[in-house]
Protein backbone atom coordinates (compact mmCIF):
# COMPACT_ATOMS: atom_id res chain seq x y z
CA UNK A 1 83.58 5.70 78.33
CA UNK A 2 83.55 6.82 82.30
CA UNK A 3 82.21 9.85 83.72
CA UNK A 4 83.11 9.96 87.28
CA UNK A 5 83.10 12.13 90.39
CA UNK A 6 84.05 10.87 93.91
CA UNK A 7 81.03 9.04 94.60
CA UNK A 8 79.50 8.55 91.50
CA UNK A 9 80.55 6.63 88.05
CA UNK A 10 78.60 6.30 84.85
CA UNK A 11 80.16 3.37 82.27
CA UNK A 12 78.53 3.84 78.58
CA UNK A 13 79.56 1.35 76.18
CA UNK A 14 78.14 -1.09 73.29
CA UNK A 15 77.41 -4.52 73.02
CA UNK A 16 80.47 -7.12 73.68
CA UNK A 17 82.78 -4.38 75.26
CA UNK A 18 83.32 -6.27 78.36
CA UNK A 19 80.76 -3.60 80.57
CA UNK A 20 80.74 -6.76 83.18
CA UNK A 21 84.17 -7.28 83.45
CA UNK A 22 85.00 -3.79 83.91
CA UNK A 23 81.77 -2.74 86.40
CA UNK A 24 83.17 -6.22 88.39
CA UNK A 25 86.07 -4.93 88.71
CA UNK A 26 85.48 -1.70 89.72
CA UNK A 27 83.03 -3.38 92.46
CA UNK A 28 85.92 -5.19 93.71
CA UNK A 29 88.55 -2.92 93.71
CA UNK A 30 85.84 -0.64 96.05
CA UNK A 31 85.83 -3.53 98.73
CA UNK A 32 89.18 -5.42 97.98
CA UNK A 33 91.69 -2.76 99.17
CA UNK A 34 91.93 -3.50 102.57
CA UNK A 35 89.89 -5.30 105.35
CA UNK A 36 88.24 -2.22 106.14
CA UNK A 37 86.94 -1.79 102.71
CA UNK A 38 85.78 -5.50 102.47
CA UNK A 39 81.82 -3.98 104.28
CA UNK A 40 81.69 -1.40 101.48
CA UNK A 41 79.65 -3.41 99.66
CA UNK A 42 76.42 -2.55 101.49
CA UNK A 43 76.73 1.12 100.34
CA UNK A 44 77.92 0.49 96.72
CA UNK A 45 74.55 0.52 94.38
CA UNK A 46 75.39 -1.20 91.23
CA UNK A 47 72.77 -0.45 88.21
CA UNK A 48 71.82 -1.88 85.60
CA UNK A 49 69.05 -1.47 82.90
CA UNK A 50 68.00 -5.24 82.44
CA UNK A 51 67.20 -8.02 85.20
CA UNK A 52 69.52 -10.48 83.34
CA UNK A 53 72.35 -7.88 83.48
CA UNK A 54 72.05 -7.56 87.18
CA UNK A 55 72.15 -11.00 87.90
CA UNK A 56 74.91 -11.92 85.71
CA UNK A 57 76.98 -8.92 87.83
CA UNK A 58 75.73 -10.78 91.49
CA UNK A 59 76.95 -14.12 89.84
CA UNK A 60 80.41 -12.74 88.81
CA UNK A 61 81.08 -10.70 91.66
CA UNK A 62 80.31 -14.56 93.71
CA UNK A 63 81.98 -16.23 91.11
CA UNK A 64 85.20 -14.14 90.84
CA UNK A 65 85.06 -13.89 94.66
CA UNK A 66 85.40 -18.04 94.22
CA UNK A 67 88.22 -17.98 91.91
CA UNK A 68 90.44 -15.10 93.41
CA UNK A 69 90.34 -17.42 96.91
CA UNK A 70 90.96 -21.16 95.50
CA UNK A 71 93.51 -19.82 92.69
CA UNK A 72 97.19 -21.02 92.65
CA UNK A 73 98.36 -18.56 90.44
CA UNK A 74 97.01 -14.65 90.01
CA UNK A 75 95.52 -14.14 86.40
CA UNK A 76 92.69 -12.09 84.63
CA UNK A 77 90.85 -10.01 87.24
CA UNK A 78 92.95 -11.46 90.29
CA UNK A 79 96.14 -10.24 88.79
CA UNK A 80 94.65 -6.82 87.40
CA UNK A 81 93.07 -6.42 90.70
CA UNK A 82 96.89 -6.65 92.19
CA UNK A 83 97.91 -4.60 90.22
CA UNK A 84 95.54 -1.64 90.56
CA UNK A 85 95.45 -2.05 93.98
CA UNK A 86 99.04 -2.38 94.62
CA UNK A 87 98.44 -5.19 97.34
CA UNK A 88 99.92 -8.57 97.41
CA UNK A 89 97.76 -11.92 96.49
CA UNK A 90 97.60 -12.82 100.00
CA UNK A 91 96.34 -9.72 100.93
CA UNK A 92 93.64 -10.35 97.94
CA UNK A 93 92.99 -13.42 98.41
CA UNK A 94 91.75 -13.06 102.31
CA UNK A 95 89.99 -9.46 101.71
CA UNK A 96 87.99 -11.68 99.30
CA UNK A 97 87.28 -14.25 101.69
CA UNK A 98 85.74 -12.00 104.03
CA UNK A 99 83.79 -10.29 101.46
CA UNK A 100 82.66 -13.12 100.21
CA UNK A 101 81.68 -14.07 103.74
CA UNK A 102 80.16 -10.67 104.62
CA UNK A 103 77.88 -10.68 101.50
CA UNK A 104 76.37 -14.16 102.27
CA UNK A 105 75.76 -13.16 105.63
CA UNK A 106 74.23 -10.25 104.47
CA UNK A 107 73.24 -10.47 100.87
CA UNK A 108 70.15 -8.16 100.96
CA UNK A 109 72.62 -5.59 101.17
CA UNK A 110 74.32 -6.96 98.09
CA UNK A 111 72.90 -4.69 95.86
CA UNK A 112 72.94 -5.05 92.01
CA UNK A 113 69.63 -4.20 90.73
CA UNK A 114 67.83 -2.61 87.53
CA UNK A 115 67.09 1.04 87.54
CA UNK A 116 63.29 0.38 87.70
CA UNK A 117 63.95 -1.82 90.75
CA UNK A 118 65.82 0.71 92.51
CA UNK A 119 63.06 3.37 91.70
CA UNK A 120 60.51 0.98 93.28
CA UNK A 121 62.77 0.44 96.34
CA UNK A 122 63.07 4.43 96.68
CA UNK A 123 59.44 5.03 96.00
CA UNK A 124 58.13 2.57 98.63
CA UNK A 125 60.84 4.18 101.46
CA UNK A 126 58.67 7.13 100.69
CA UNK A 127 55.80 5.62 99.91
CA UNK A 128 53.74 7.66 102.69
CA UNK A 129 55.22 11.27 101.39
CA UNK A 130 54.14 10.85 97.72
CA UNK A 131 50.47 9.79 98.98
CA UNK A 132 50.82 5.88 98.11
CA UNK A 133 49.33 3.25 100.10
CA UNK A 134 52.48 1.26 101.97
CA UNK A 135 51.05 -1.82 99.85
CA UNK A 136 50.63 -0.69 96.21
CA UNK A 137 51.36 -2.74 93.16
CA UNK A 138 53.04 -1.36 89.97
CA UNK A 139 51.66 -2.91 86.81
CA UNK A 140 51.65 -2.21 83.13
CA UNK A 141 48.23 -1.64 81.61
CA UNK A 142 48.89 -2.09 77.81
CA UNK A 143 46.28 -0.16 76.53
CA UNK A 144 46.09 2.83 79.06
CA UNK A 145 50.11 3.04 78.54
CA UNK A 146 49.18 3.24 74.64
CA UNK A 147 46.13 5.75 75.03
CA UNK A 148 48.30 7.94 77.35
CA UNK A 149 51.11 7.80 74.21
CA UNK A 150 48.95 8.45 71.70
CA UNK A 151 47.34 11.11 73.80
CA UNK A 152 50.39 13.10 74.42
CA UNK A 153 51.84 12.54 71.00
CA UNK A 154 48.55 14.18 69.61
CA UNK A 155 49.20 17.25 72.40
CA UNK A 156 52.46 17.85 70.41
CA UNK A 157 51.28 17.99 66.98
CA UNK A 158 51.11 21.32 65.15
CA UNK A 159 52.58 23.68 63.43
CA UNK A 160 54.89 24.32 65.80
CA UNK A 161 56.43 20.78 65.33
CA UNK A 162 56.65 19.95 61.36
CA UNK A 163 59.12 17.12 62.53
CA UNK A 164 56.47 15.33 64.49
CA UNK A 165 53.37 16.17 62.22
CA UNK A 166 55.26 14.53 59.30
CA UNK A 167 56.30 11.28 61.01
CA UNK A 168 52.90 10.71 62.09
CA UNK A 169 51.25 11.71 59.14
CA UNK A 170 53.80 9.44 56.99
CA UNK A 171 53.07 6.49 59.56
């Protein structure tokens, strides 16, 4: 499932759907077009919810990069890529070259990150505007994250809420 608006696309799918494939190539097929797409990848933002997700992206956008330029013959992404891009594999096959080029020159612009990194990134960038020292530290304190749960689940319990009352009260 895609929503999508020029500069903006949300994938939603389950488990073993092939998510990766299809968010690598949509990566590609942003910088693969032409040369001059090639230094789009420092303004695509690629998100993901888990660290392991957003590393396995990086390492298949690297790895696919690989295969695309020492291939003999176009198949699985390469050829799709071809195809939805309507360029030849010569053409593909040296647009991924100098990606693959550009983002090891520059590969703190590669970015494929979880949502609570990119938060982090955006929150220090404006660090001084929300009042927070340039150097703080985000950290999970178990119990005050519990007493501030339990606190505002007991703020929502009444009368009002039957739903809530009962599933605490059964628990």
């Amino acid at each position: 499932d895609m929503k999508k608006n020029a500069a903006f696309r949300v994938f939603q799918a389950s488990a073993g759907s092939g998510k990766t494939y299809t968010l690598v190539k949509e990566y590609l097929k942003l910088c693969l077009k032409s040369e001059a797409h090639v230094n789009n990848f420092k303004t695509i933002l690629a998100m993901t919810f888990t660290n392991a997700a957003a590393n396995e992206m990086k390492e298949r956008i690297v790895s696919d990069l690989n295969n695309i330029i020492n291939s003999t013959e176009p198949k699985g992404i390469e050829a799709d890529l071809i195809h939805e891009l309507e360029i030849d594999d010569a053409q593909l096959k040296h647009n991924a070259q100098l990606l693959l080029q550009s983002i090891i020159h520059d590969y703190s612009s590669f970015c494929v990150c979880t949502i609570d990194a990119f938060v982090q990134k955006l929150s220090r960038s404006f660090a001084h505007d929300l009042g927070l020292s340039s150097q703080y530290m985000v950290s999970i304190d178990g119990k005050e994250m519990s007493n501030a749960v339990v606190e505002s689940l007991g703020s929502q319990i009444s009368d009002d809420n039957a739903f809530l009352a009962k599933i605490v009260t059964d628990f």
